[in-house]
N, C-alpha and C. Protein backbone atom coordinates (compact mmCIF):
# COMPACT_ATOMS: atom_id res chain seq x y z
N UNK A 1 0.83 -1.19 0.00
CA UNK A 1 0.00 0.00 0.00
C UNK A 1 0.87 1.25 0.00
N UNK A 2 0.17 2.21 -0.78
CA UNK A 2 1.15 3.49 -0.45
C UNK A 2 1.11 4.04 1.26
N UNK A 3 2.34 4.69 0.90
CA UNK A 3 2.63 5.36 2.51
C UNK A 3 1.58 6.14 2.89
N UNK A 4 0.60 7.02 1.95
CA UNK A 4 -0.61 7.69 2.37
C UNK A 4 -1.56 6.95 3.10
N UNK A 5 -1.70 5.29 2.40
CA UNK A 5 -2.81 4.79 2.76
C UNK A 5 -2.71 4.26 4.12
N UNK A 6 -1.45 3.71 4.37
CA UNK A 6 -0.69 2.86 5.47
C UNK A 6 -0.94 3.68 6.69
N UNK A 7 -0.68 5.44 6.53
CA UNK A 7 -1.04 6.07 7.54
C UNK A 7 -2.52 6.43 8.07
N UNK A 8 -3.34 7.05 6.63
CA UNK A 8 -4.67 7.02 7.44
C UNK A 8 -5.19 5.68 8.07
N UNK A 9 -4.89 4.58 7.67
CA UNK A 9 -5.15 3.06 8.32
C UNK A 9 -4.43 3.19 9.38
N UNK A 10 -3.67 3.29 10.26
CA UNK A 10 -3.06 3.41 11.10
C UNK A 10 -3.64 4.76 12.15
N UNK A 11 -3.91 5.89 11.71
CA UNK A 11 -4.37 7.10 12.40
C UNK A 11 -6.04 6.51 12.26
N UNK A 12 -6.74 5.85 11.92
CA UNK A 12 -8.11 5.70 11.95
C UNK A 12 -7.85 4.40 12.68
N UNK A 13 -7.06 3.24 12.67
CA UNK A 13 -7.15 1.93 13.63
C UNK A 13 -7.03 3.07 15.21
N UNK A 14 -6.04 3.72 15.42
CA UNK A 14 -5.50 4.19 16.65
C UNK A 14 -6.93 5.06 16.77
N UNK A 15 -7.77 6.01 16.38
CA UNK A 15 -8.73 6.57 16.92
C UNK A 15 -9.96 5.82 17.42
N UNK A 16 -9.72 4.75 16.63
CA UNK A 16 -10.83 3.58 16.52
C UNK A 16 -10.14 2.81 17.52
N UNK A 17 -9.73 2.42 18.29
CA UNK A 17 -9.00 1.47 19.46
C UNK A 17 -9.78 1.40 20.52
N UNK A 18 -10.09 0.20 20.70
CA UNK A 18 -10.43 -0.25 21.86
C UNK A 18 -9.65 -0.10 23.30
N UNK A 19 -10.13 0.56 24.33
CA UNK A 19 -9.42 0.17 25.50
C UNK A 19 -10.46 -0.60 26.54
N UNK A 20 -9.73 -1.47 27.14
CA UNK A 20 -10.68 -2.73 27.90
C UNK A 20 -9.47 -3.17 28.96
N UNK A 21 -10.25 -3.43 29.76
CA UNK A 21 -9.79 -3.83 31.12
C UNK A 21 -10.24 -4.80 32.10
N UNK A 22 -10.15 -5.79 32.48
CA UNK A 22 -10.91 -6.51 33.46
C UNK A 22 -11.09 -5.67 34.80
N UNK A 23 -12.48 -5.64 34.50
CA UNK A 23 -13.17 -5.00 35.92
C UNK A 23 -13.16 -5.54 37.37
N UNK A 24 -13.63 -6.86 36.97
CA UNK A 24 -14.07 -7.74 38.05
C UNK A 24 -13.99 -9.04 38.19
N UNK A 25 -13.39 -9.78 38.93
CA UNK A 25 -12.98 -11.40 39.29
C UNK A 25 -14.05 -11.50 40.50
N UNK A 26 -14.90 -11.97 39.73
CA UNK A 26 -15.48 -12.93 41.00
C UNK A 26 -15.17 -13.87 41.62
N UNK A 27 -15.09 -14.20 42.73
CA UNK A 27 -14.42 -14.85 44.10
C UNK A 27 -15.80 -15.22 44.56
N UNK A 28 -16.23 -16.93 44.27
CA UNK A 28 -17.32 -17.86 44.91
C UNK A 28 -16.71 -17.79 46.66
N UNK A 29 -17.47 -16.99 47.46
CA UNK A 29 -17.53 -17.04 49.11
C UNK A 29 -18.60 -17.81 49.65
N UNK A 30 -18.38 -18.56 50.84
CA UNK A 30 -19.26 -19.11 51.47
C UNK A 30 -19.97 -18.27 52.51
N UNK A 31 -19.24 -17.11 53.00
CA UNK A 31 -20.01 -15.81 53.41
C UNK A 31 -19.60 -14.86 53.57
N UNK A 32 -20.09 -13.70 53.20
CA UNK A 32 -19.82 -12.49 52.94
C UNK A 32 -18.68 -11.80 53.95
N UNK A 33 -19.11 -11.75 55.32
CA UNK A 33 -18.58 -11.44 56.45
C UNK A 33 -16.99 -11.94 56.44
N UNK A 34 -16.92 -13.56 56.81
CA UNK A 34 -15.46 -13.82 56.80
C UNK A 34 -14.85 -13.64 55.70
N UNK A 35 -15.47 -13.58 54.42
CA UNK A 35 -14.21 -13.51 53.70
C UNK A 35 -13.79 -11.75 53.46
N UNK A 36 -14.77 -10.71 54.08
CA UNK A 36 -13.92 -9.58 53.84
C UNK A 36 -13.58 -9.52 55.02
N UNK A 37 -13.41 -10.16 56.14
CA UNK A 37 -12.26 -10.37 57.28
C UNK A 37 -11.41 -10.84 56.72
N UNK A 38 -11.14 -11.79 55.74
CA UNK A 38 -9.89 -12.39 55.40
C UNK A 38 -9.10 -11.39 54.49
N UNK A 39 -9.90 -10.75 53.77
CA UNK A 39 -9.25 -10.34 52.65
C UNK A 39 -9.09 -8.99 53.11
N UNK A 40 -9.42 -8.01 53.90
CA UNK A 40 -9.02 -6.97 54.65
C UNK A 40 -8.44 -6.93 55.53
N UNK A 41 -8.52 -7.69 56.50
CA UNK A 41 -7.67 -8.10 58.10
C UNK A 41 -6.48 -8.50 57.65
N UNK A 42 -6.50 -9.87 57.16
CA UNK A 42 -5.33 -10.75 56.86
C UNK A 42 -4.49 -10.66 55.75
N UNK A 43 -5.27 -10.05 54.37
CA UNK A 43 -4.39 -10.08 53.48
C UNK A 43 -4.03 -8.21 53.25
N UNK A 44 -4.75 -7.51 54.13
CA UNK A 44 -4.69 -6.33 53.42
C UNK A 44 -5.18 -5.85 52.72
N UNK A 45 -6.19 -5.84 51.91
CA UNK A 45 -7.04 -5.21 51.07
C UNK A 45 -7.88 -4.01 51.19
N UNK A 46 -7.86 -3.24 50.92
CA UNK A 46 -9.69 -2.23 50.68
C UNK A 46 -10.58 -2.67 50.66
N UNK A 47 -11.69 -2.31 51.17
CA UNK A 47 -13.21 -2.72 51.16
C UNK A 47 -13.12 -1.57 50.37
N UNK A 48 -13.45 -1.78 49.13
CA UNK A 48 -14.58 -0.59 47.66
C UNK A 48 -15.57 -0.36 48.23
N UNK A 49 -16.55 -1.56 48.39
CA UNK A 49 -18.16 -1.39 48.33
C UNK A 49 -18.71 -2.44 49.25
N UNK A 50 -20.02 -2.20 49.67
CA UNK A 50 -20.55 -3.46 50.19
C UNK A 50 -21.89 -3.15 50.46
N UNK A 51 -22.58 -3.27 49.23
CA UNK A 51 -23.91 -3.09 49.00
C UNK A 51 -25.05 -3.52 49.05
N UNK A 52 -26.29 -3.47 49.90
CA UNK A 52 -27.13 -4.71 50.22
C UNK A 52 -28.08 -4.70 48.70
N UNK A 53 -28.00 -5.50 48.21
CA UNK A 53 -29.35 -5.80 47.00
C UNK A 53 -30.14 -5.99 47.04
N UNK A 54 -31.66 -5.29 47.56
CA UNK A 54 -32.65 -6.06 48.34
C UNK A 54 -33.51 -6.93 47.40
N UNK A 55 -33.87 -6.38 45.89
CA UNK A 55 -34.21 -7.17 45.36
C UNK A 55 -33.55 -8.43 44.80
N UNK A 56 -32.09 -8.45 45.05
CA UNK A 56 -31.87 -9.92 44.72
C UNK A 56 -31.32 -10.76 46.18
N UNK A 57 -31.83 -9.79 46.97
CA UNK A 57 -31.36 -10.50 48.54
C UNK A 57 -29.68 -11.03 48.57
N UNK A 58 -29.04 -10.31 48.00
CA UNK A 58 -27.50 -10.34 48.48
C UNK A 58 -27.12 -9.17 48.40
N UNK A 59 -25.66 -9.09 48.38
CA UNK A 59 -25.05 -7.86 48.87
C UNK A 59 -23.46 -7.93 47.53
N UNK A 60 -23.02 -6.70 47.06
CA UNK A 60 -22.52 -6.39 45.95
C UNK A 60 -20.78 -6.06 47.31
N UNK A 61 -19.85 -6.82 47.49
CA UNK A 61 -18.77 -6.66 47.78
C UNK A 61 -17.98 -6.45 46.84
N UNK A 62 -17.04 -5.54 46.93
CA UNK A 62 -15.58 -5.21 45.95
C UNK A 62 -14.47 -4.85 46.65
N UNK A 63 -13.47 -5.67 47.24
CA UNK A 63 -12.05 -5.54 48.00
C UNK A 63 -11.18 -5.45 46.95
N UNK A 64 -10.41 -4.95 46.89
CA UNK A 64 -8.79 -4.60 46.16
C UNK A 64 -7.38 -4.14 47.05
N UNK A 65 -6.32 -4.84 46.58
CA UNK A 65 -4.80 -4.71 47.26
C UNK A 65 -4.86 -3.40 47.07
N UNK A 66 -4.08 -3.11 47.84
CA UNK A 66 -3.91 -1.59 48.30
C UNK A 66 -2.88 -1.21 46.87
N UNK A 67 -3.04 0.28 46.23
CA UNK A 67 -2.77 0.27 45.10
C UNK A 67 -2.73 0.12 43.97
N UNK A 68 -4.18 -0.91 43.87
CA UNK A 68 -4.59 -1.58 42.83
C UNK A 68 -5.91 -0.26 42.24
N UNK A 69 -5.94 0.07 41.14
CA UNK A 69 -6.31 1.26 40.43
C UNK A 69 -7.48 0.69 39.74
N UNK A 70 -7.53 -0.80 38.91
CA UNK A 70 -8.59 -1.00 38.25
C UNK A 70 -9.20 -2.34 38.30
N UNK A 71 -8.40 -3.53 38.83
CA UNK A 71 -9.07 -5.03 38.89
C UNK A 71 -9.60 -5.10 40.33
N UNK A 72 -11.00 -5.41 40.31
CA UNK A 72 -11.41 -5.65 41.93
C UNK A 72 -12.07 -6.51 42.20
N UNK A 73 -11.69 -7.24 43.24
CA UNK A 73 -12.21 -8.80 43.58
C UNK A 73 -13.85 -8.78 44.14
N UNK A 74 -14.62 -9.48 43.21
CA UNK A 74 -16.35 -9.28 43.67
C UNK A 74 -16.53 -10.76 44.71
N UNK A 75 -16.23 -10.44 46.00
CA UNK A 75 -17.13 -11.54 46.76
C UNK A 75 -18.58 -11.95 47.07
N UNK A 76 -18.40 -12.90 46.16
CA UNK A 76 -20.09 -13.49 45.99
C UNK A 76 -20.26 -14.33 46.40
N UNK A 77 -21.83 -14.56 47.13
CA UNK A 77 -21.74 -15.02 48.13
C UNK A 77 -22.44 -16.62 47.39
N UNK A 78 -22.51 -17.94 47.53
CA UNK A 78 -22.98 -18.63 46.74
C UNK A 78 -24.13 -19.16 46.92
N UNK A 79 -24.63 -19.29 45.43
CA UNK A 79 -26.21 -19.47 45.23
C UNK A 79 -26.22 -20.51 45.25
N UNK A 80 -26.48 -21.31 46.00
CA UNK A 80 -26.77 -23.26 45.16
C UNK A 80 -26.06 -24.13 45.33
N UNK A 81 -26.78 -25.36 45.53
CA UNK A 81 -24.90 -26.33 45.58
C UNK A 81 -24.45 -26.48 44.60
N UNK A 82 -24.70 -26.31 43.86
CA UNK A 82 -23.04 -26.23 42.72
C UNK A 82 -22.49 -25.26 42.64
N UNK A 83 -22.61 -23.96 43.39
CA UNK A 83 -21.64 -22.99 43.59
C UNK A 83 -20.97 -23.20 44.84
N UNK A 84 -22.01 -23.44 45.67
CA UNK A 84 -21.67 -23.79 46.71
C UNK A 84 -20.01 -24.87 46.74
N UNK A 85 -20.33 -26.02 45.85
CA UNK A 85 -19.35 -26.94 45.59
C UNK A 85 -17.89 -26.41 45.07
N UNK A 86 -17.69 -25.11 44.57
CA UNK A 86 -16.77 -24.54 43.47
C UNK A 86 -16.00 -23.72 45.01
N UNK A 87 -16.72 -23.23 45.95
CA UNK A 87 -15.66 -22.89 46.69
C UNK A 87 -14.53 -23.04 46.96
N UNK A 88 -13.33 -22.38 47.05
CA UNK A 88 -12.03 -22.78 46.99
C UNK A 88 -11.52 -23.41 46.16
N UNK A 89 -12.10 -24.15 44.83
CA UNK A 89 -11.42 -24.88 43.94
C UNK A 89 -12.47 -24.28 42.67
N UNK A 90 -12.38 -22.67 42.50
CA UNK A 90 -12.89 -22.91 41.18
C UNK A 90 -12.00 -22.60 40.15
N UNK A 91 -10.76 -23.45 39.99
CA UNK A 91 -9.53 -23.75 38.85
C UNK A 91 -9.01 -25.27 39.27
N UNK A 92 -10.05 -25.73 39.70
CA UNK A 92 -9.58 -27.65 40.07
C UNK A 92 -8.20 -27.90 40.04
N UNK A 93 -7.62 -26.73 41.37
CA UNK A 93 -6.11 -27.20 41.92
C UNK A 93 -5.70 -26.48 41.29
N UNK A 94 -5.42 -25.49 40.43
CA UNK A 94 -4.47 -24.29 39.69
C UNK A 94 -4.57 -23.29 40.59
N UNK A 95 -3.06 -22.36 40.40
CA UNK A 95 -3.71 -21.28 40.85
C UNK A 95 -4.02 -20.15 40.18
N UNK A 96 -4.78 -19.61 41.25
CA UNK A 96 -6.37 -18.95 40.63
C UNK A 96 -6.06 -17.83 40.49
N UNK A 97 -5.61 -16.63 41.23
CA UNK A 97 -5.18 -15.44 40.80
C UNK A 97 -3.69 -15.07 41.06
N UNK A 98 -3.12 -13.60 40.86
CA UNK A 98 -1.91 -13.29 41.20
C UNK A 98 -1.61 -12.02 41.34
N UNK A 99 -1.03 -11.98 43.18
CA UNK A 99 -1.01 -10.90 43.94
C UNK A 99 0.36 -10.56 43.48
N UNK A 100 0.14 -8.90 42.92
CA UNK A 100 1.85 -8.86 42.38
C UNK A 100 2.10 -8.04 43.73
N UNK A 101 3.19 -7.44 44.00
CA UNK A 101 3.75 -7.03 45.33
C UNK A 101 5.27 -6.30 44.27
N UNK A 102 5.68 -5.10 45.56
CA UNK A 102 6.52 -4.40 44.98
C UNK A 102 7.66 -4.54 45.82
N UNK A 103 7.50 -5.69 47.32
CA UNK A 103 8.11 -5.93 47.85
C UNK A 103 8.33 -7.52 48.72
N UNK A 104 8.74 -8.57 48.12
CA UNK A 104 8.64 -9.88 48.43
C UNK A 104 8.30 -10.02 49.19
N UNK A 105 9.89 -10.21 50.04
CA UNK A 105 9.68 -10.41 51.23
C UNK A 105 9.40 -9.71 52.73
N UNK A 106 8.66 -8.25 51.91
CA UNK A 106 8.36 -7.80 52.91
C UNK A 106 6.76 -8.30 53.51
N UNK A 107 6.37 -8.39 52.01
CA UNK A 107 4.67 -8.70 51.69
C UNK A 107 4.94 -10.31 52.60
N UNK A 108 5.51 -11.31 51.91
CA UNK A 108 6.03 -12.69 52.50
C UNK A 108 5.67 -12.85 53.97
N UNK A 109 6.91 -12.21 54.57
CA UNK A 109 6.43 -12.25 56.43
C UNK A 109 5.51 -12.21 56.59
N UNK A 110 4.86 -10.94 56.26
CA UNK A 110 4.00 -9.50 56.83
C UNK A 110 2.52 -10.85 56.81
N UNK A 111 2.48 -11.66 55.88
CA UNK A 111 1.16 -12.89 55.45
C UNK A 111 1.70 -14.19 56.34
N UNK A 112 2.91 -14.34 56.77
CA UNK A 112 3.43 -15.26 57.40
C UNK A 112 3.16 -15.57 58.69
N UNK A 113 3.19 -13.74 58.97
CA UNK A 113 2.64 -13.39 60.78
C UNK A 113 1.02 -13.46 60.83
N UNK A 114 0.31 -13.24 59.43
CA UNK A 114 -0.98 -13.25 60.32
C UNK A 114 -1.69 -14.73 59.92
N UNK A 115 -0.96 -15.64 59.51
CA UNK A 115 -1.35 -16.60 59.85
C UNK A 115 -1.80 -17.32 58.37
N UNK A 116 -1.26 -16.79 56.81
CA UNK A 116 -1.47 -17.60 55.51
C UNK A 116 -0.74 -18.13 55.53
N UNK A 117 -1.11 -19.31 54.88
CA UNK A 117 -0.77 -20.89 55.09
C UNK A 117 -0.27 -20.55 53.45
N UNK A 118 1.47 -20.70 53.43
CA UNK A 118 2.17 -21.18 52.11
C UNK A 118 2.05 -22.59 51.69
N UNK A 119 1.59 -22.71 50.62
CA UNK A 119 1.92 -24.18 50.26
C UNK A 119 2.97 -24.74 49.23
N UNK A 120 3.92 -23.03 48.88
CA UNK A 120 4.58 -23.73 48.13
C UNK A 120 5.60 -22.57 48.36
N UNK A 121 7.11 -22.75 48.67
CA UNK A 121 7.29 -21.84 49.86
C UNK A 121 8.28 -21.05 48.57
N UNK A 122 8.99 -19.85 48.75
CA UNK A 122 9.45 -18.60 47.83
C UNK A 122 10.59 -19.55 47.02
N UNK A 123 10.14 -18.88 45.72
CA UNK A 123 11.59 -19.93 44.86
C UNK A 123 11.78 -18.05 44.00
N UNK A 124 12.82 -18.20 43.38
CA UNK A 124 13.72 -17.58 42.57
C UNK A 124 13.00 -17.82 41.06
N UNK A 125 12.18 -17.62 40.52
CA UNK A 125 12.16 -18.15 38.80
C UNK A 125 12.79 -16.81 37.63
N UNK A 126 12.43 -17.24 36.72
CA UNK A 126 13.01 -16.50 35.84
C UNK A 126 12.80 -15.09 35.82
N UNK A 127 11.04 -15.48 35.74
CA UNK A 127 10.50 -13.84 35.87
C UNK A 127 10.34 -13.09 36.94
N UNK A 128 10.41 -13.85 38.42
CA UNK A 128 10.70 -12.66 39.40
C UNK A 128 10.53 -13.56 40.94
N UNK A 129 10.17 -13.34 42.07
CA UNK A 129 10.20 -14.26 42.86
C UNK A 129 8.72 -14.73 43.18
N UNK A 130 8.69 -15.84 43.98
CA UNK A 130 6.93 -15.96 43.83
C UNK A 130 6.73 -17.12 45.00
N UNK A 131 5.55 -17.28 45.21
CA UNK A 131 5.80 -18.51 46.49
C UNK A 131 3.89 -18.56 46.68
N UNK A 132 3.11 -19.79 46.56
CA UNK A 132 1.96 -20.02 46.76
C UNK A 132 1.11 -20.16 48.17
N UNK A 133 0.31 -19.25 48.91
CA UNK A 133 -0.56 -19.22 49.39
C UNK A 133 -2.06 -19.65 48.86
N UNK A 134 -2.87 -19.94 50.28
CA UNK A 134 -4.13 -20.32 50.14
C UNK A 134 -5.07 -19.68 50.44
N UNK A 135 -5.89 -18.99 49.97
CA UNK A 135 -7.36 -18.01 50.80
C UNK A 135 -7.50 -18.88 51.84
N UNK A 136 -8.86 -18.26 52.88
CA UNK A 136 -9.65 -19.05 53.79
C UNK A 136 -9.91 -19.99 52.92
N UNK A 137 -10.63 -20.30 51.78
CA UNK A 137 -11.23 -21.44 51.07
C UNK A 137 -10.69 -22.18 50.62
N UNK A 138 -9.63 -22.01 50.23
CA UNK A 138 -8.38 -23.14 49.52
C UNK A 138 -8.00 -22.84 48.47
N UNK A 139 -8.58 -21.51 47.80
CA UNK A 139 -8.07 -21.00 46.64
C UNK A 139 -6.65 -20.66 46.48
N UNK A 140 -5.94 -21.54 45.56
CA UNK A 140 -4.19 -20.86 45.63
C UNK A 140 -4.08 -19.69 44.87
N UNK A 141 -2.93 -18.56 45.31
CA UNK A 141 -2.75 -17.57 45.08
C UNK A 141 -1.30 -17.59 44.82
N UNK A 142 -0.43 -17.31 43.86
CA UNK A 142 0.78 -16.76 43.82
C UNK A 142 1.11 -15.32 44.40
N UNK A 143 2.31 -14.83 45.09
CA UNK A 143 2.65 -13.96 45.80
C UNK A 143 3.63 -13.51 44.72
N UNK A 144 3.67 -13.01 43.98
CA UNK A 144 4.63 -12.47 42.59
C UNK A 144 5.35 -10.91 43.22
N UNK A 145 7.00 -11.33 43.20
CA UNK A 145 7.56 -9.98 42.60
C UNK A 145 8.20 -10.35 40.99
N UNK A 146 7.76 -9.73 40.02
CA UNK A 146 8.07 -9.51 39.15
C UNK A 146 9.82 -8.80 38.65
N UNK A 147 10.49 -9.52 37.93
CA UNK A 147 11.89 -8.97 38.04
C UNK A 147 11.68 -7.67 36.77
């Protein structure tokens, strides 16, 4: 294509661009209460929101790591036994999300002292250091510093 065309295609893709972001990770809770004790007390987080829904008789939670600007964890509370069942394992043994940190082993202890259970204790990898924790529910979490 000529260089004319190459650019308005390029200045019309870029005006035309999508920006998108994941809003929200829902997090299957067995109840509302302990898990924003866990995730505020123990891990540190923000409480965003915590909204009663009366017409759908639950409540709209949003916690986020301190610093965190746009992904926020929705604790929902579960409808049914088969949500019910997905607690703590909804990645059947993977882990499920990843807490980046700007400071290992400061973040490391600091979860050590209040009592998260590592199950896979700090290694060295390529891309930065990392070491697996468990929510209250059994959900694994990587503890990521990024190199």
């Amino acid at each position: 294509l000529p260089r004319e065309v190459r650019v308005h295609v390029a200045e019309h893709a870029k005006e035309h661009a999508m920006k998108q972001s994941i809003g929200y990770i829902a997090l299957v809770v067995r109840d509302y209460d302990e898990a924003i004790q866990f995730y505020v007390d123990t891990l540190g987080f923000r409480l965003i929101e915590d909204t009663f829904i009366e017409a759908q008789n639950k409540r709209w939670v949003l916690v986020a790591p301190p610093g965190s600007t746009e992904t926020r964890l929705l604790l929902a509370r579960a409808a049914g036994e088969e949500q019910a069942s997905r607690i703590g394992n909804q990645t059947g043994g993977r882990v499920f999300l990843f807490l980046h940190t700007d400071d290992f082993w400061r973040d490391f202890r600091a979860l050590k002292r209040k009592g998260v259970v590592f199950v896979r204790e700090p290694k060295e990898e390529s891309y930065g250091t990392v070491a697996v924790f468990q929510d209250l529910y059994g959900n694994l979490w990587d503890l990521l510093q990024l190199k």
